[in-house]
C-alpha atoms as a PDB file:
ATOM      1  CA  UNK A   1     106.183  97.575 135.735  1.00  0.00           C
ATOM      2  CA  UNK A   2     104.337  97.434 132.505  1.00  0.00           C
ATOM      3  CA  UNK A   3     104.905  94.024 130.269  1.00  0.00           C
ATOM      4  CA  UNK A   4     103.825  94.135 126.881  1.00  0.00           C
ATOM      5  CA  UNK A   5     103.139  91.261 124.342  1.00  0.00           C
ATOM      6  CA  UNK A   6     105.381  90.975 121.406  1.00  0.00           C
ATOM      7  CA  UNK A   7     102.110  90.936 119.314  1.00  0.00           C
ATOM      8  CA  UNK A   8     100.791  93.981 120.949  1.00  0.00           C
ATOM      9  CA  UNK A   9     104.029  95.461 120.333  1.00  0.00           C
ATOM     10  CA  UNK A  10     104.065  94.471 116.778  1.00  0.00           C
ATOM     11  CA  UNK A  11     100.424  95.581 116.510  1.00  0.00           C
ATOM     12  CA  UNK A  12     101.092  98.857 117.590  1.00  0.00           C
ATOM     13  CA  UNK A  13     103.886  98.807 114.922  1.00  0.00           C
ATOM     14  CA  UNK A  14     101.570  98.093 112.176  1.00  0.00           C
ATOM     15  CA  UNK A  15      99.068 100.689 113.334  1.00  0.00           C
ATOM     16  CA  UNK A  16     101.735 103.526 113.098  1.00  0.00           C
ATOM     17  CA  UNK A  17     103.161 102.182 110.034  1.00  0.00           C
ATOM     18  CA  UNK A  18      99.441 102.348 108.796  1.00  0.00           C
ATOM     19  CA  UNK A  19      98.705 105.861 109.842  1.00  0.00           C
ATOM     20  CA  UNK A  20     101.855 106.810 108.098  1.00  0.00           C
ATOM     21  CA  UNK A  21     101.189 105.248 105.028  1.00  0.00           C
ATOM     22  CA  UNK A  22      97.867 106.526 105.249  1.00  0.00           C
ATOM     23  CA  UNK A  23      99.372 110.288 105.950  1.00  0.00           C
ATOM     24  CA  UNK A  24     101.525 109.655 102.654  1.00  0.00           C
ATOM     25  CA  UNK A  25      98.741 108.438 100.690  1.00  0.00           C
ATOM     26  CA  UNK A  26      96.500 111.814 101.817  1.00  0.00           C
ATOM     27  CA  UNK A  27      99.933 114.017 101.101  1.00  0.00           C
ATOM     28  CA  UNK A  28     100.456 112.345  97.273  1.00  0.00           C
ATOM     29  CA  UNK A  29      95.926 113.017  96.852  1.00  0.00           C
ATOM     30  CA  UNK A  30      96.410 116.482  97.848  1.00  0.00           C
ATOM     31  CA  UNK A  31      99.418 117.250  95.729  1.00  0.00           C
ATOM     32  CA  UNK A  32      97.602 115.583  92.615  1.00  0.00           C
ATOM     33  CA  UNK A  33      94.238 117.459  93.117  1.00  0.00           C
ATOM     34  CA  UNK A  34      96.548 120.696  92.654  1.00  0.00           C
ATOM     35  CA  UNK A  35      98.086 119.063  89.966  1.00  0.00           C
ATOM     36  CA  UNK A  36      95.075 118.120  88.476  1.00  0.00           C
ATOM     37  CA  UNK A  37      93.631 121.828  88.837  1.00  0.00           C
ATOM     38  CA  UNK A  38      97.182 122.957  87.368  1.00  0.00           C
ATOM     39  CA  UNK A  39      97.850 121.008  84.184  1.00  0.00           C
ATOM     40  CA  UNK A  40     100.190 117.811  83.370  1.00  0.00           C
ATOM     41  CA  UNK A  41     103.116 121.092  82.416  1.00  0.00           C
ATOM     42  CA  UNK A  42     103.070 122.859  85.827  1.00  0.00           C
ATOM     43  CA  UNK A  43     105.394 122.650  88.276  1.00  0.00           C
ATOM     44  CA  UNK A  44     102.610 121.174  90.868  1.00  0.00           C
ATOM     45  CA  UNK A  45     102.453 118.153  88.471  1.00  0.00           C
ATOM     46  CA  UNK A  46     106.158 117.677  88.134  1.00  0.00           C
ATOM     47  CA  UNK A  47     105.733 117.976  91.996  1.00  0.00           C
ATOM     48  CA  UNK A  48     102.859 115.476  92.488  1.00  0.00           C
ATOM     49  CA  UNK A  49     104.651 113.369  90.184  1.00  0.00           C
ATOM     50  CA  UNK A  50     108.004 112.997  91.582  1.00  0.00           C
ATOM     51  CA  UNK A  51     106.302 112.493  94.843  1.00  0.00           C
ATOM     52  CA  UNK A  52     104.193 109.595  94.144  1.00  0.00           C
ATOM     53  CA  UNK A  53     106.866 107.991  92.060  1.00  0.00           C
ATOM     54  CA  UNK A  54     109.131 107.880  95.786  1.00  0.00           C
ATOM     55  CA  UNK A  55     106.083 106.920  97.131  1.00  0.00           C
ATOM     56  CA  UNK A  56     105.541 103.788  95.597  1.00  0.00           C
ATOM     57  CA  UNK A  57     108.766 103.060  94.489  1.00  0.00           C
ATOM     58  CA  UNK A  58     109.468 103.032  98.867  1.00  0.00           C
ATOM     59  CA  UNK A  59     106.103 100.875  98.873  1.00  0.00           C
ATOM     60  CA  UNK A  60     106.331  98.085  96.508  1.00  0.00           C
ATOM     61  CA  UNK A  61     110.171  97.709  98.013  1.00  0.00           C
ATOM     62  CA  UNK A  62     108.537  97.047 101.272  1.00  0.00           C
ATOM     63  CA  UNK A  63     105.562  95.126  99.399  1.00  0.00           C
ATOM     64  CA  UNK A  64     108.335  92.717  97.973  1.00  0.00           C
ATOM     65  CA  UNK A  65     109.938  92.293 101.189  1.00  0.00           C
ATOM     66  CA  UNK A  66     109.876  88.747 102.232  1.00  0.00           C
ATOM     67  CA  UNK A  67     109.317  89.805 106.006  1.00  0.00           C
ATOM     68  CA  UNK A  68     106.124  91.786 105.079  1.00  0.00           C
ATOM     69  CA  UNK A  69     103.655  89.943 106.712  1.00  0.00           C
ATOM     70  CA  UNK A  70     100.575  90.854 104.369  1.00  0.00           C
ATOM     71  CA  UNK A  71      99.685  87.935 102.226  1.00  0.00           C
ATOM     72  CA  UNK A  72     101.129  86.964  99.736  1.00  0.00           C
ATOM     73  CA  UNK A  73      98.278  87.728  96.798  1.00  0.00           C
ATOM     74  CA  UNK A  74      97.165  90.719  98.411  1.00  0.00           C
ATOM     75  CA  UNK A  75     101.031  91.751  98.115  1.00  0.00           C
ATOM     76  CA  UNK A  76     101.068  90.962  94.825  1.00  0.00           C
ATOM     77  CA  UNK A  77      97.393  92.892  93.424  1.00  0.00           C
ATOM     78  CA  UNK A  78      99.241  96.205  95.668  1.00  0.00           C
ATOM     79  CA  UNK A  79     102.422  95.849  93.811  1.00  0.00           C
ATOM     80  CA  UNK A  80     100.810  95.258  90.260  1.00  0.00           C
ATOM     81  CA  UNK A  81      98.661  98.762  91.253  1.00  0.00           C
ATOM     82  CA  UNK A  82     101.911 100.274  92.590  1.00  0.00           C
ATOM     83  CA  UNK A  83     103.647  99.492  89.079  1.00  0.00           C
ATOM     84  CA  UNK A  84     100.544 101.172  87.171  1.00  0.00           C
ATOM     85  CA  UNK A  85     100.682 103.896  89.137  1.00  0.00           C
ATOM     86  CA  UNK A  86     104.355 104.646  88.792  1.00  0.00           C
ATOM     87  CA  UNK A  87     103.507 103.730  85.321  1.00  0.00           C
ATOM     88  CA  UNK A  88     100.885 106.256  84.340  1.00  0.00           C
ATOM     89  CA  UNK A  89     102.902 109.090  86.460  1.00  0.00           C
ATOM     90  CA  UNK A  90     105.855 108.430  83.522  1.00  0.00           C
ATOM     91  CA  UNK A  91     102.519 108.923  81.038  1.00  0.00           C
ATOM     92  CA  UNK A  92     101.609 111.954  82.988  1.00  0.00           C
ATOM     93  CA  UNK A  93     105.351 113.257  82.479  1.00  0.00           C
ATOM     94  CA  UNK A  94     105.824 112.040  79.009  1.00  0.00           C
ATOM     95  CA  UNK A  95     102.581 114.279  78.134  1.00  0.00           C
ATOM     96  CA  UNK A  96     101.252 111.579  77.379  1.00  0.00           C
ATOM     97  CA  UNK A  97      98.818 111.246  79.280  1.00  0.00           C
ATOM     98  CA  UNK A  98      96.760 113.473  82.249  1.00  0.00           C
ATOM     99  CA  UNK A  99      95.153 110.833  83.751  1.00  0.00           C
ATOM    100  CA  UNK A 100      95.269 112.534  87.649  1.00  0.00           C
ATOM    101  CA  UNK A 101      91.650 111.388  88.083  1.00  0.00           C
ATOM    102  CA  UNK A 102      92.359 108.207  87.706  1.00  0.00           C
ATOM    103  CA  UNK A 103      95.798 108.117  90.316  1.00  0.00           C
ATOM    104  CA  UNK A 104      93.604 110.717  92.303  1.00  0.00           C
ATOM    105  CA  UNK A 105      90.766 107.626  92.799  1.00  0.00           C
ATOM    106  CA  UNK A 106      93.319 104.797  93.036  1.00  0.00           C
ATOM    107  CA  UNK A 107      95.243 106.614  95.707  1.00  0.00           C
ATOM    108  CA  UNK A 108      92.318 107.433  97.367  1.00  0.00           C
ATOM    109  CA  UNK A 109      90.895 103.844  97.283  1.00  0.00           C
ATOM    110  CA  UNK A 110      94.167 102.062  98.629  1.00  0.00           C
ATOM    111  CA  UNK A 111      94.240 105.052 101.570  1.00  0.00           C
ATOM    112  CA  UNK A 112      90.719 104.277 102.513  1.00  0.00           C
ATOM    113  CA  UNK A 113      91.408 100.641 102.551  1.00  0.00           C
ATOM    114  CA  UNK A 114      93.916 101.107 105.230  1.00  0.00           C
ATOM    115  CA  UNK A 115      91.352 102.833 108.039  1.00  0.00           C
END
């Protein structure tokens, strides 16, 4: 009979939730870079868009989550990115803005963080 730890348990958890974020993150890159290649009017930006605006929307929920066990600062600088993200997205679809390089590298930078 096989007897776990509740800490390896929950560290399993948070690997898996990791890969998945990190899987999301790679997904939201990918759909940008074709956005990017596309323009801010094309339907891959209005894609890329809508995606990373669920993305982060799902993320800073969890982020604000009292029970999320990341602390409490570095909760805070991933929710303040999360908001300028989802911020310059709206730019992106106000054509106001086609700033992908710049969501392209932050996306990128908060996916590598999490290997």
């Amino acid at each position: 009979m096989y007897r776990f730890s509740y800490a390896e348990i929950l560290g399993d958890s948070s690997a898996e939730g990791r890969d998945e974020e990190r899987l999301a993150l790679d997904h939201a890159i990918d759909l940008l870079t074709r956005a990017q290649a596309n323009g801010p009017a094309s339907p891959e930006a209005a894609q890329a868009v809508l995606y990373l605006q669920k993305l982060w929307g799902f993320l800073i929920r969890d982020l604000s989550d009292p029970h999320n066990e990341l602390a409490e600062t570095l909760r805070g600088n991933l929710i303040s990115i999360g908001l300028w993200v989802i911020k310059e997205a709206d730019q992106i679809v106000q054509e106001r803005s086609s700033n992908f390089a710049g969501l392209i590298e932050v996306n990128r930078s908060i996916r590598d963080g999490l290997m």
